[in-house]
Protein backbone atom coordinates (compact mmCIF):
# COMPACT_ATOMS: atom_id res chain seq x y z
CA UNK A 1 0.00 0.00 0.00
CA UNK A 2 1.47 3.51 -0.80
CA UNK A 3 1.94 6.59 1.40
CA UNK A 4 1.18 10.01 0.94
CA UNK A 5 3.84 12.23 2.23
CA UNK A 6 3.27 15.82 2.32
CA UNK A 7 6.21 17.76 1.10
CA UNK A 8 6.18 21.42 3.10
CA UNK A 9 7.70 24.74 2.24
CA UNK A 10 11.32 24.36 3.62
CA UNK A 11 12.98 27.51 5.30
CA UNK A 12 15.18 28.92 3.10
CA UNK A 13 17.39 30.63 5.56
CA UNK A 14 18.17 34.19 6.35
CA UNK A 15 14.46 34.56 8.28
CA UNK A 16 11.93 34.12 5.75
CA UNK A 17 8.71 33.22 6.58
CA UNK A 18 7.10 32.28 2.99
CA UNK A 19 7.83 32.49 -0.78
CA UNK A 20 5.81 33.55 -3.73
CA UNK A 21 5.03 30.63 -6.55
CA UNK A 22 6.65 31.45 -9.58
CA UNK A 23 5.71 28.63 -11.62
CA UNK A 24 5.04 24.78 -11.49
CA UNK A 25 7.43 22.81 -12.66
CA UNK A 26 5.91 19.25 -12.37
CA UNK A 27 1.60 18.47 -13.65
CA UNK A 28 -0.33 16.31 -10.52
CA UNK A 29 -0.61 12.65 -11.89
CA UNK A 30 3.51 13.20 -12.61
CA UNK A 31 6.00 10.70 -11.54
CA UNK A 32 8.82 12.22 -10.07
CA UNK A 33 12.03 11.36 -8.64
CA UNK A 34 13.83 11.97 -5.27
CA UNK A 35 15.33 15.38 -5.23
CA UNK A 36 14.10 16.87 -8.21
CA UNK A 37 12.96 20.34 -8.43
CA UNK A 38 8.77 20.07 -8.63
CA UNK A 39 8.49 24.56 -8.45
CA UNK A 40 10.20 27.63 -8.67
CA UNK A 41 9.20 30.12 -6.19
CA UNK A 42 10.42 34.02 -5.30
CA UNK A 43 11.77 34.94 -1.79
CA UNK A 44 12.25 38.29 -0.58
CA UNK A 45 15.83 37.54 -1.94
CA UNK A 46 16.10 35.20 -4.91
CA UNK A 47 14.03 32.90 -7.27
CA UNK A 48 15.19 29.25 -6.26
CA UNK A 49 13.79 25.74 -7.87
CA UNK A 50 12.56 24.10 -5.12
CA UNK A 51 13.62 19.99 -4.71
CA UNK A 52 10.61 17.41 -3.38
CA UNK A 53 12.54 14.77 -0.99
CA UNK A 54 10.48 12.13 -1.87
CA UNK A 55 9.70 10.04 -5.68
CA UNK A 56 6.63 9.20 -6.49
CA UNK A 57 3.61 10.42 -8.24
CA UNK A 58 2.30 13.88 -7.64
CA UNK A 59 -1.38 13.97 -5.90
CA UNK A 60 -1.76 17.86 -5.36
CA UNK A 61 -0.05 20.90 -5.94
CA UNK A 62 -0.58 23.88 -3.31
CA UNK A 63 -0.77 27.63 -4.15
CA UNK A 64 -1.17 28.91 -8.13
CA UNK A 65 1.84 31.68 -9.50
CA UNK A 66 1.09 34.57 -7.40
CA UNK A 67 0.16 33.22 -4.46
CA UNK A 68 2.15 33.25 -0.98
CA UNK A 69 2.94 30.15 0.34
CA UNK A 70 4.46 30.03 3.73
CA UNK A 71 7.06 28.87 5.13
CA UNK A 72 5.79 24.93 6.87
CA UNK A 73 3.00 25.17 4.59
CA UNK A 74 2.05 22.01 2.44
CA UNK A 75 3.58 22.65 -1.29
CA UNK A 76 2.69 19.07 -3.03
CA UNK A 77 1.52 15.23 -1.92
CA UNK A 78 3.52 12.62 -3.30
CA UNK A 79 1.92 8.90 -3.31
CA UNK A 80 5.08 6.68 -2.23
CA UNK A 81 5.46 3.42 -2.65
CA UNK A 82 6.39 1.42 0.47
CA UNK A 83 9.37 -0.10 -1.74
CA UNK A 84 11.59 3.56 -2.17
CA UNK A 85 11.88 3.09 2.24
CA UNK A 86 8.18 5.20 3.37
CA UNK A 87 6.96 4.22 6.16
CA UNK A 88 4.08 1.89 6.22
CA UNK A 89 0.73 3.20 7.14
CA UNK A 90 0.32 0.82 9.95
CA UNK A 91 3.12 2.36 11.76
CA UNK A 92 1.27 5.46 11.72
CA UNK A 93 -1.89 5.85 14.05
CA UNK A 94 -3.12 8.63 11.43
CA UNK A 95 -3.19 9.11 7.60
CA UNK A 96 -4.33 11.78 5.19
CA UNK A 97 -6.53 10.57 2.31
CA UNK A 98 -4.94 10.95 -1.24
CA UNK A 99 -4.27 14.64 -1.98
CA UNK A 100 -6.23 16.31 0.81
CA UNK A 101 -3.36 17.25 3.03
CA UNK A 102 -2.97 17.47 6.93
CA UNK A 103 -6.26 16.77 8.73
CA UNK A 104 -6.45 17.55 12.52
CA UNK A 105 -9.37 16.58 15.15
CA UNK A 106 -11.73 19.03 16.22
CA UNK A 107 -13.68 19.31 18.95
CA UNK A 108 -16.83 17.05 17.82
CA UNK A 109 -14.33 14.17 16.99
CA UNK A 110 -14.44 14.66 13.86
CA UNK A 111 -11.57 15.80 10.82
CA UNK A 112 -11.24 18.92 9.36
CA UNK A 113 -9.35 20.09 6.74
CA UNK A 114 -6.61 22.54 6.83
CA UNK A 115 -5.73 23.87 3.30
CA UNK A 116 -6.72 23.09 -0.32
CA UNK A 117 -4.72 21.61 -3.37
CA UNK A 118 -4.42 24.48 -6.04
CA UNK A 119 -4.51 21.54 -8.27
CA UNK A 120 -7.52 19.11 -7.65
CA UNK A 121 -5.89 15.48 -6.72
CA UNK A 122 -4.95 12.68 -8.90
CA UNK A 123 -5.63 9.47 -8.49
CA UNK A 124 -2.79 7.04 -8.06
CA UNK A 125 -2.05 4.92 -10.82
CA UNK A 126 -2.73 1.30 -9.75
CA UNK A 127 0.65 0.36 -11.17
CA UNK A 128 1.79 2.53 -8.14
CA UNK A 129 -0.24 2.15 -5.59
CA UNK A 130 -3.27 1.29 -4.26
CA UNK A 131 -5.88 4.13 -2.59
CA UNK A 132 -5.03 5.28 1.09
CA UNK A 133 -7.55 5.38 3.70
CA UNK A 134 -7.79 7.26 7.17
CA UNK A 135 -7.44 4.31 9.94
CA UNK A 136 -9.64 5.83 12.82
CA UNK A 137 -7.84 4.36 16.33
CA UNK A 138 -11.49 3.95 18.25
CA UNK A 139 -12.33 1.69 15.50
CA UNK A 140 -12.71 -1.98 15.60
CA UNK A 141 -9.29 -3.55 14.02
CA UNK A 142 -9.78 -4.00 10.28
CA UNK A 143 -12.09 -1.09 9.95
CA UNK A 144 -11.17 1.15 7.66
CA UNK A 145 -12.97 4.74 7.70
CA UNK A 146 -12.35 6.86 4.44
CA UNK A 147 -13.73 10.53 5.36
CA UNK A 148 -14.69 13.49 2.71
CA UNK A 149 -13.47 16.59 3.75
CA UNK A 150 -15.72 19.42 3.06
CA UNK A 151 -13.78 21.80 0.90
CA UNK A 152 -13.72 25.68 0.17
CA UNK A 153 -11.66 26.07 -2.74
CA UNK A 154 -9.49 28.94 -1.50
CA UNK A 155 -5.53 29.05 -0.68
CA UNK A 156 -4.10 32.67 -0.31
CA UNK A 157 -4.65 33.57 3.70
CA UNK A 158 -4.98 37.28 2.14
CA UNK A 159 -8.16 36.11 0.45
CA UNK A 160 -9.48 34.40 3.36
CA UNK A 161 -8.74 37.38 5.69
CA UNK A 162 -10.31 40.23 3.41
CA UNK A 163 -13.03 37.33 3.19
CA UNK A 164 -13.13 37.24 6.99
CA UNK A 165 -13.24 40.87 7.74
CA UNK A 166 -15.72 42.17 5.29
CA UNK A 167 -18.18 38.72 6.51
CA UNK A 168 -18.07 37.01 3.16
CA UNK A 169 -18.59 33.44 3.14
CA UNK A 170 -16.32 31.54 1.20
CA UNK A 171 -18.17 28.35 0.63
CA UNK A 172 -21.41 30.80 -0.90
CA UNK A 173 -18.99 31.91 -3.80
CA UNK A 174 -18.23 30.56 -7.44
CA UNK A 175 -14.23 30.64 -7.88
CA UNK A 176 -13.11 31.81 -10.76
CA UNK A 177 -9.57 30.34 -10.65
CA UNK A 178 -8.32 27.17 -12.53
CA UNK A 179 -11.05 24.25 -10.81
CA UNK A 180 -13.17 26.39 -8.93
CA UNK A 181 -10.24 28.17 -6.65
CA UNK A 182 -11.76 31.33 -5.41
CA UNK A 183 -9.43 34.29 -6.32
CA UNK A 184 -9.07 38.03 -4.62
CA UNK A 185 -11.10 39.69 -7.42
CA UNK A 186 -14.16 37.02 -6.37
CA UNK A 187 -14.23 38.15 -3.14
CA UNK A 188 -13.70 41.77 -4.07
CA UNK A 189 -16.92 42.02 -5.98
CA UNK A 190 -18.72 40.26 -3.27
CA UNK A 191 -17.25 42.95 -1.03
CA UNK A 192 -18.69 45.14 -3.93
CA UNK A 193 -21.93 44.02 -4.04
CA UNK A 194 -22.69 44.94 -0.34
CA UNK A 195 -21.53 48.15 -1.15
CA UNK A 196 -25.16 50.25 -0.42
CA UNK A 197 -27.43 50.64 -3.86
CA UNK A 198 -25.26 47.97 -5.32
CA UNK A 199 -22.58 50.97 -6.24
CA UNK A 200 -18.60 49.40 -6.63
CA UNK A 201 -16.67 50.04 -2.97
CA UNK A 202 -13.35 50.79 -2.50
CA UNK A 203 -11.89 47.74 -1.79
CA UNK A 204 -8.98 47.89 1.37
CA UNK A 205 -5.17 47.43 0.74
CA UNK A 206 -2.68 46.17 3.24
CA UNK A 207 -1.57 49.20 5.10
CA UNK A 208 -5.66 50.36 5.80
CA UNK A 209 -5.86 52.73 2.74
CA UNK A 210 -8.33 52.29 0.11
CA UNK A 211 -8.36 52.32 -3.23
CA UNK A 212 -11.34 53.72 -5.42
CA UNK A 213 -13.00 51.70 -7.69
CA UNK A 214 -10.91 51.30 -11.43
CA UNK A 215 -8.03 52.11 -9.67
CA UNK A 216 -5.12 49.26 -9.89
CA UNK A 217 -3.77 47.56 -6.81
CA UNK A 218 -0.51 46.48 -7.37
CA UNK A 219 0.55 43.81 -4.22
CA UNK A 220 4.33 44.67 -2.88
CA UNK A 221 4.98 40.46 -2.93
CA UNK A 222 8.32 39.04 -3.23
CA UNK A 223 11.82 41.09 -3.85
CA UNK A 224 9.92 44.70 -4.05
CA UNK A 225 8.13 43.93 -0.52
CA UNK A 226 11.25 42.46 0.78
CA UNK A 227 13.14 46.33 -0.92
CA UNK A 228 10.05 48.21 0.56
CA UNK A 229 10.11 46.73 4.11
CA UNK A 230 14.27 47.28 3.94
CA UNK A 231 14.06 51.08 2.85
CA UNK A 232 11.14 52.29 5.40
CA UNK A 233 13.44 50.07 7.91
CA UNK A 234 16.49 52.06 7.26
CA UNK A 235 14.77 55.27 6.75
CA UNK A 236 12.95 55.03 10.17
CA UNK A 237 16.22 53.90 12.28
CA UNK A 238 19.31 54.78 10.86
CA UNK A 239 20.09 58.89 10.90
CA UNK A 240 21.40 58.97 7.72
CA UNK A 241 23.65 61.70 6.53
CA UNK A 242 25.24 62.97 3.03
CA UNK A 243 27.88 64.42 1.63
CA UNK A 244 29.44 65.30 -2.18
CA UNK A 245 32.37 66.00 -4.15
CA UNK A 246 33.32 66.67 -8.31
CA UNK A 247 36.32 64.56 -8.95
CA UNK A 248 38.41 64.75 -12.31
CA UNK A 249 37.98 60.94 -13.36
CA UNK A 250 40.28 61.40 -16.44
CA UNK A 251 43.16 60.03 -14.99
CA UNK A 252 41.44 56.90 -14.15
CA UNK A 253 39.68 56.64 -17.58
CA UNK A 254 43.33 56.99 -19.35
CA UNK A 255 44.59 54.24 -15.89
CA UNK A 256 41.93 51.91 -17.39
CA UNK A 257 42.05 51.93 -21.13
CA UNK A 258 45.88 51.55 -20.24
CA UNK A 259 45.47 48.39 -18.74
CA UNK A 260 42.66 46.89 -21.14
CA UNK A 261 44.91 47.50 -23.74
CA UNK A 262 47.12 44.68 -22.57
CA UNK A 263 46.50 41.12 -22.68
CA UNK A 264 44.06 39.51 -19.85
CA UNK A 265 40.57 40.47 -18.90
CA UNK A 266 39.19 43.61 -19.24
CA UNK A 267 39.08 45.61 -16.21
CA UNK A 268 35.62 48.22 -15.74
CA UNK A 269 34.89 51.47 -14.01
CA UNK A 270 33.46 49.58 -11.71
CA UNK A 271 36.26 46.86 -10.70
CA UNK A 272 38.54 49.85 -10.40
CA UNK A 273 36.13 51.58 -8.02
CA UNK A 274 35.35 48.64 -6.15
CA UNK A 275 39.62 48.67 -5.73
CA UNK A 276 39.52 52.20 -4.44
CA UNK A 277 36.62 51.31 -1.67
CA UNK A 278 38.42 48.33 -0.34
CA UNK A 279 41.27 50.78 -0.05
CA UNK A 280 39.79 53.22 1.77
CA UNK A 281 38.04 51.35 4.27
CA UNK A 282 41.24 49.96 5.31
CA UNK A 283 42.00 53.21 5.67
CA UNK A 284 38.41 54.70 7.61
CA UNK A 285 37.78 51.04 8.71
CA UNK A 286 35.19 52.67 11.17
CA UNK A 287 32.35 53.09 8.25
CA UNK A 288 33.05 49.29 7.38
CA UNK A 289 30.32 48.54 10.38
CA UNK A 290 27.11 48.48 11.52
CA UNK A 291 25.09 49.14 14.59
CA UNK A 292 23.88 46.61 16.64
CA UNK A 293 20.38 45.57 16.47
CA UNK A 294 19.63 46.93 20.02
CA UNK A 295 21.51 50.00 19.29
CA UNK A 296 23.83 49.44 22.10
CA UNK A 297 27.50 49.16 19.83
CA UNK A 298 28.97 49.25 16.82
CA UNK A 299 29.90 45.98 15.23
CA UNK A 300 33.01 46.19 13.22
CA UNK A 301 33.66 44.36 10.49
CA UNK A 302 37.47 42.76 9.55
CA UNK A 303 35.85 41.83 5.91
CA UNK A 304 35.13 44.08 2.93
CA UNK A 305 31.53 42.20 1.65
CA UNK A 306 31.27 44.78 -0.72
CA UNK A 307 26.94 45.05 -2.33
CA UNK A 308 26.96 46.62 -5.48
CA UNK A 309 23.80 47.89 -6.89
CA UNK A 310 23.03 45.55 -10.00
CA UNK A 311 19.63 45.97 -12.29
CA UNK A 312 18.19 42.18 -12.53
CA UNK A 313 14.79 41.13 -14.14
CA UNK A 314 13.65 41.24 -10.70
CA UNK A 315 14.06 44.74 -10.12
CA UNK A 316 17.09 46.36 -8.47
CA UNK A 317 19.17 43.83 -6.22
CA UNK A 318 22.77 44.26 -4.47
CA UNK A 319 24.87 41.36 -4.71
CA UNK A 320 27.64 40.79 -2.52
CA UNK A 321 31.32 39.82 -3.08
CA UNK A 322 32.92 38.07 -0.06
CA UNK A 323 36.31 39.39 0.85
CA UNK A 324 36.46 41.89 -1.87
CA UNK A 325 39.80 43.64 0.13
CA UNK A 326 41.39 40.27 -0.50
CA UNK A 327 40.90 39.79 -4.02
CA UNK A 328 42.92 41.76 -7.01
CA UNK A 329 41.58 43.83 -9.71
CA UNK A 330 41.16 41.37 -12.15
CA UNK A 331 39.41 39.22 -9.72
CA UNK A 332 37.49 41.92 -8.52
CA UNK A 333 36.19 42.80 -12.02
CA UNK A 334 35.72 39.04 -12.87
CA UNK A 335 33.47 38.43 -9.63
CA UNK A 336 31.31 41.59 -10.29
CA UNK A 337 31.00 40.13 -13.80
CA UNK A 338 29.56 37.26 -12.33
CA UNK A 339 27.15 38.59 -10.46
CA UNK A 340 26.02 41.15 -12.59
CA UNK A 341 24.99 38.47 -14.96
CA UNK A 342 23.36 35.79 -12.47
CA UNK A 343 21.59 39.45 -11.92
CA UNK A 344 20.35 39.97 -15.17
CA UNK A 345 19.02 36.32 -15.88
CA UNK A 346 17.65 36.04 -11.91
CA UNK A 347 20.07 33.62 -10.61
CA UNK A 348 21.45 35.20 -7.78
CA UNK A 349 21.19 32.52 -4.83
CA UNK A 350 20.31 34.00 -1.34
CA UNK A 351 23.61 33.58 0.37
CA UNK A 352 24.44 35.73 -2.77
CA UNK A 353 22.57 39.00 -1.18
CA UNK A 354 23.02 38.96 1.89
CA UNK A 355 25.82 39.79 4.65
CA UNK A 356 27.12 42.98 2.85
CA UNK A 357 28.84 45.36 5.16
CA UNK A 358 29.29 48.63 2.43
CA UNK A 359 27.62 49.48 -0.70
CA UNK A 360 28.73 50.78 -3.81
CA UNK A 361 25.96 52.06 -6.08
CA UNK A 362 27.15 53.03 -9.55
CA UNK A 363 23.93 54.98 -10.68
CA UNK A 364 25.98 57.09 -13.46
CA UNK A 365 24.88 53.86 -15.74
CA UNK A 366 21.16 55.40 -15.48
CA UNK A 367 22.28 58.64 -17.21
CA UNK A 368 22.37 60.82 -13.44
CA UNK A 369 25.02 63.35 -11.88
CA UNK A 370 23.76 62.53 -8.25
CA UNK A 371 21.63 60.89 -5.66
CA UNK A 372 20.96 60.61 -1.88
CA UNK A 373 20.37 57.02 -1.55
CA UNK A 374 18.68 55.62 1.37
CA UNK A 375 21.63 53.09 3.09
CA UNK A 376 21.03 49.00 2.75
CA UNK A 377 20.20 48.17 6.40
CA UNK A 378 22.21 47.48 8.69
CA UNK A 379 25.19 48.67 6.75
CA UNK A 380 26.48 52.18 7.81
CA UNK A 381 27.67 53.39 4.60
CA UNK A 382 27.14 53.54 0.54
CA UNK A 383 29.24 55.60 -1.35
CA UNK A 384 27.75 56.80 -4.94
CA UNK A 385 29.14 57.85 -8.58
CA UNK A 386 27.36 59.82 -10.89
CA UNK A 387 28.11 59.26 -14.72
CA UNK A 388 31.17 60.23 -16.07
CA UNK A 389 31.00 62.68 -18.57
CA UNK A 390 32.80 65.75 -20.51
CA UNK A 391 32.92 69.16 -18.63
CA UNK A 392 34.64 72.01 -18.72
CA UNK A 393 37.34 72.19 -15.76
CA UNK A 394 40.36 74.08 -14.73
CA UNK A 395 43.22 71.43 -15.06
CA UNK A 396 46.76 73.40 -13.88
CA UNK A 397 45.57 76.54 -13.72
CA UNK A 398 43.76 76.39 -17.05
CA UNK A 399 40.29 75.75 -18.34
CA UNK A 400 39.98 72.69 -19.92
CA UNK A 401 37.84 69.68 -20.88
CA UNK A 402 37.87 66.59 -18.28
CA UNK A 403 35.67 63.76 -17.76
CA UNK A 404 33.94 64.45 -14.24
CA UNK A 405 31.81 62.86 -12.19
CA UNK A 406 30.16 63.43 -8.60
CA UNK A 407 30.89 61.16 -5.86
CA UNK A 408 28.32 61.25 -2.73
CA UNK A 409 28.49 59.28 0.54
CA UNK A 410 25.98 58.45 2.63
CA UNK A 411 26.60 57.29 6.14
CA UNK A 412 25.15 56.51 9.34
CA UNK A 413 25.48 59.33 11.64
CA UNK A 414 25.85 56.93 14.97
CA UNK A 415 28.96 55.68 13.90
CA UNK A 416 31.00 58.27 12.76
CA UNK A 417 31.18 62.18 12.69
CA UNK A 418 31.21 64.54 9.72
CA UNK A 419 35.19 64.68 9.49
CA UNK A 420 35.68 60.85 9.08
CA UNK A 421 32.88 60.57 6.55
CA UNK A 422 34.24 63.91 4.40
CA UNK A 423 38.31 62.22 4.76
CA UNK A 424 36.75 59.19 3.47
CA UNK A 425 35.25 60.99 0.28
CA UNK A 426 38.15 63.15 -0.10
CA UNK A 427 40.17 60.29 -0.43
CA UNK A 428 38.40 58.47 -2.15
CA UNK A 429 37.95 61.40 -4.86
CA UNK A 430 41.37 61.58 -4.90
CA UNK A 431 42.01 58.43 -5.53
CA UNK A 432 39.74 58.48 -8.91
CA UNK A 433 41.96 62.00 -10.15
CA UNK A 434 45.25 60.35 -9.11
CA UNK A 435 44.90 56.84 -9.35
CA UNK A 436 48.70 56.31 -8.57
CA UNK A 437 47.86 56.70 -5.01
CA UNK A 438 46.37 53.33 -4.40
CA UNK A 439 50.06 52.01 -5.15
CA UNK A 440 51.25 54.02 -2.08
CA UNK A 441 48.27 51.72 -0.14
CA UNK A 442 48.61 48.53 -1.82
């Protein structure tokens, strides 16, 4: 006799608590193997294929693209045969029926329910296995009693809580999802329809605003709730400060075309900036910190994990490279290479955005002078460079054209004072009009 085994949303580390579904990558009635990916879902931090621990043939699938699932929550049902090492049913004093999930006791005895297959169940191929039944304990042995769950074809909790507060009943409405499952535009028109004379009412967002009727409510879900909830974080604790500087950037354009001129990789604008951070923080290593979480101290950091502002199909991300201060320019360049691409195709991994300790956002590629970014919590620092372009300038004592840009530097204001943040951008800045320096450093 086969066993169902639920397969749950794993945590996938660094605190999350759920991930969006991107897309299914297995049908129910599938056959699958051990370990292979059966969906791709979105964290706040990456898109990551998802493996199913046990082989078998898929019964249900749990939550359509665009819905949350959280983290613990059922994701698919696998029938398993007894042969590939499940264990058997009669070792167990309970057992789900085919495809319906989890079922708990309530108070009358009885078994409830607790979530819904986005996909409705498959039955198991008799080649594989044989129907499962609930074994109820009280019963006499070799009684076997199969119950039917009542369903309400509904998965997102943020459908069954606007459902909840406005008193809609779920089981009353017609889903207009794929097999009956009720969507959030179901129960906002029921919401609608108790609006007084029939008229459209403005349906409720998240944060207790409302939004009139024809107007488009766009759910923060995945990376842009996870950017949201960083940027009102940072922007509501850390007392942010910033500061800016014109630097002559010729030098370091001729420094660069120099070296790509020889043979090897190419080395970028932003490799060689990247250099001249790690270089200065040895030098100010006080804005290579953070503040602790109960604002009590200042962590310091011994390792340059240096974010850099990269634009992905997702949206704006910062990946991270570990250890940048101990890696050359050429490795430097080739690592941001890297990441900029598993940035543009969406396969930056988790561990891959997190644990940077200072940011360096290169927003002259979007055609701008300047900007006062908001700082990636917890770090205490970001320094920024504007696009480098032609401008008049007085080069030894005589007007000339140069290629400028403007650097800016935002800190936090707890962990340093104005003069450490302005000799960090001064030194910086000259670093990019006399690039020979960092050879006095290195």
């Amino acid at each position: 006799m086969p066993v169902v085994r639920e397969f749950t949303l794993p945590d996938l580390g660094e605190g999350l608590t759920g991930a969006e579904v991107v897309r299914w990558m297995v049908e129910v009635g599938e056959v699958i193997a051990v370990d292979q990916p059966v969906v791709e879902v979105e964290t706040a931090k990456a898109v990551v294929e998802v493996p199913c621990p046990y082989g078998g043939v898929v019964t249900a699938r749990y939550g359509e693209p665009g819905e949350e699932v959280a983290v613990g929550a059922p994701l698919v049902t696998v029938a398993v045969s007894p042969a590939a090492g499940a264990p058997s049913p009669s070792a167990e004093v309970e057992r789900p029926l085919v495809g319906y999930g989890v079922a708990e006791p309530d108070k009358g005895g009885r078994r409830r329910r607790v979530g819904a297959p986005a996909t409705a169940p498959a039955p198991v191929p008799a080649a594989v296995a044989a129907p499962v039944a609930v074994v109820a304990p009280a019963a006499p042995p070799a009684v076997a009693v199969a119950v039917a769950p009542v369903v309400v074809p509904v998965i997102s909790p943020l459908v069954r809580r606007s459902a909840r507060e406005h008193g809609i009943d779920l089981a009353a409405l017609t889903g207009s999802g794929p097999d009956g499952l009720i969507m959030r535009a179901d129960v906002e028109r029921a919401i609608a329809a108790l609006a007084p004379g029939g008229a459209p009412a403005a349906v409720p967002v998240s944060n207790g605003a409302s939004a009139p009727a024809g107007a488009e409510v766009v759910p923060l879900r995945g990376l842009r709730r996870a950017v949201a909830e960083k940027l009102t974080r940072s922007h509501r604790e850390i007392p942010a400060a910033t500061c800016w500087v014109d630097a002559d950037a010729t030098e370091l354009m001729v420094l660069r075309r120099q070296l790509n001129a020889t043979a090897g990789p190419k080395v970028s604008v932003l490799a060689l900036l990247a250099r001249i951070c790690t270089v200065a923080l040895a030098r100010f290593p006080e804005l290579n910190s953070s503040v602790t979480e109960d604002g009590s101290g200042i962590l310091r950091h011994s390792a340059v994990h240096l974010g850099f502002a990269a634009q992905g199909e997702r949206g704006l991300v910062v990946p991270v490279v570990r250890d940048a201060q101990r890696l050359s320019t050429e490795q430097l360049g080739a690592e941001l290479a890297r990441l900029t691409e598993s940035a543009r195709t969406g396969a930056l991994t988790p561990a891959e955005l997190t644990g940077g300790t200072f940011t360096l956002n290169n927003y002259g590629v979007f055609g701008v002078d300047g900007s006062t970014p908001i700082l990636n919590h917890p770090e205490a620092a970001m320094l920024g460079v504007g696009r480098i372009v032609a401008k008049p300038w007085v080069h030894q004592g005589e007007l000339a054209v140069r290629e400028v840009t403007q650097l800016s530097f935002t800190f936090d204001h707890r962990v340093c004072d104005g003069g450490t943040a302005g000799g960090f951008l001064r030194f910086v800045a000259d670093c990019v009009e006399q690039p020979g320096m960092l050879l006095r450093q290195l």
